[in-house]
Protein backbone atom coordinates (compact mmCIF):
# COMPACT_ATOMS: atom_id res chain seq x y z
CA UNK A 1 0.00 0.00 0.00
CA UNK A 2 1.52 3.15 -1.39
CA UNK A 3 1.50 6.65 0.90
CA UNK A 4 -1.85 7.62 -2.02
CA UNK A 5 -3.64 4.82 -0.87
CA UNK A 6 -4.01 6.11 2.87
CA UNK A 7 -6.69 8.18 4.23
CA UNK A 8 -4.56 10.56 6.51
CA UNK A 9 -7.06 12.21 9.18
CA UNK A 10 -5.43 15.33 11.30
CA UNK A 11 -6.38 16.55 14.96
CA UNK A 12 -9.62 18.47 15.30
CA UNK A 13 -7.31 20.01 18.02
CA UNK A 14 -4.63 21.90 15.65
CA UNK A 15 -4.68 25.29 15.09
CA UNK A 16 -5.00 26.66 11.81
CA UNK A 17 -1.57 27.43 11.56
CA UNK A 18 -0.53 24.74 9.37
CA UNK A 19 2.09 23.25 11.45
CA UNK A 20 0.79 20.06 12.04
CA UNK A 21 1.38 16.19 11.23
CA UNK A 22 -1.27 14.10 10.08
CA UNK A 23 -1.76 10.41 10.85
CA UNK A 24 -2.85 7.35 8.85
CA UNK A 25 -4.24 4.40 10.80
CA UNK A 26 -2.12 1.90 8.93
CA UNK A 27 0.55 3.94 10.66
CA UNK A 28 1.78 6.28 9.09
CA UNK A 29 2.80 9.72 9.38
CA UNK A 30 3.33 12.75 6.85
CA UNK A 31 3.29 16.62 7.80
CA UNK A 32 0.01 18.31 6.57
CA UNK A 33 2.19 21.47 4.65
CA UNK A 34 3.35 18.61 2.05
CA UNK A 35 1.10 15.60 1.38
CA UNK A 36 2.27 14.40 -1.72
CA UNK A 37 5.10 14.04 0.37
CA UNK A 38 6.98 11.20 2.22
CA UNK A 39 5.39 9.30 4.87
CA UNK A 40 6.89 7.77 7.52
CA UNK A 41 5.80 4.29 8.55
CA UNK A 42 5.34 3.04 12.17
CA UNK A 43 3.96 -0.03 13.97
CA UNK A 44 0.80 1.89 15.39
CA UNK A 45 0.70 0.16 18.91
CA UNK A 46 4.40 1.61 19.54
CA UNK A 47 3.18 4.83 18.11
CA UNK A 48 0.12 5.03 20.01
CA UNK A 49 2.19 3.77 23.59
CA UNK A 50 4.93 6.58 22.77
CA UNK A 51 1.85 9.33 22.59
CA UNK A 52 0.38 7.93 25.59
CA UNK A 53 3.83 7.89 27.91
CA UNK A 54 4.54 11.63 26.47
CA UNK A 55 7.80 10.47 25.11
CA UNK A 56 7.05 12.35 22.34
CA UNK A 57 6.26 15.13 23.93
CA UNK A 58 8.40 17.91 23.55
């Protein structure tokens, strides 16, 4: 499955500034300012633990 193939969805909670990251559920993640983009891909249970623990939190 190709980066086209995923339906990206982004936060209801970012700001229309633009500077956000938008997240597949077959886990992947691209920024919002460049779709066509790469994507990076993750195994979504470590993705979704790491947001969870805040160690991505910056």
């Amino acid at each position: 499955m190709g980066a086209a193939d995923l339906v990206f969805k982004k936060s209801s909670y970012s700001g229309g500034n633009g500077e956000c990251v938008e997240v597949a559920f077959a886990g992947a993640i691209r920024d919002s300012k460049n779709p066509d983009g790469p994507s990076i891909r993750v195994q979504l249970d470590a993705l979704v633990d790491s947001v969870k623990s805040g160690r991505l939190d910056h």
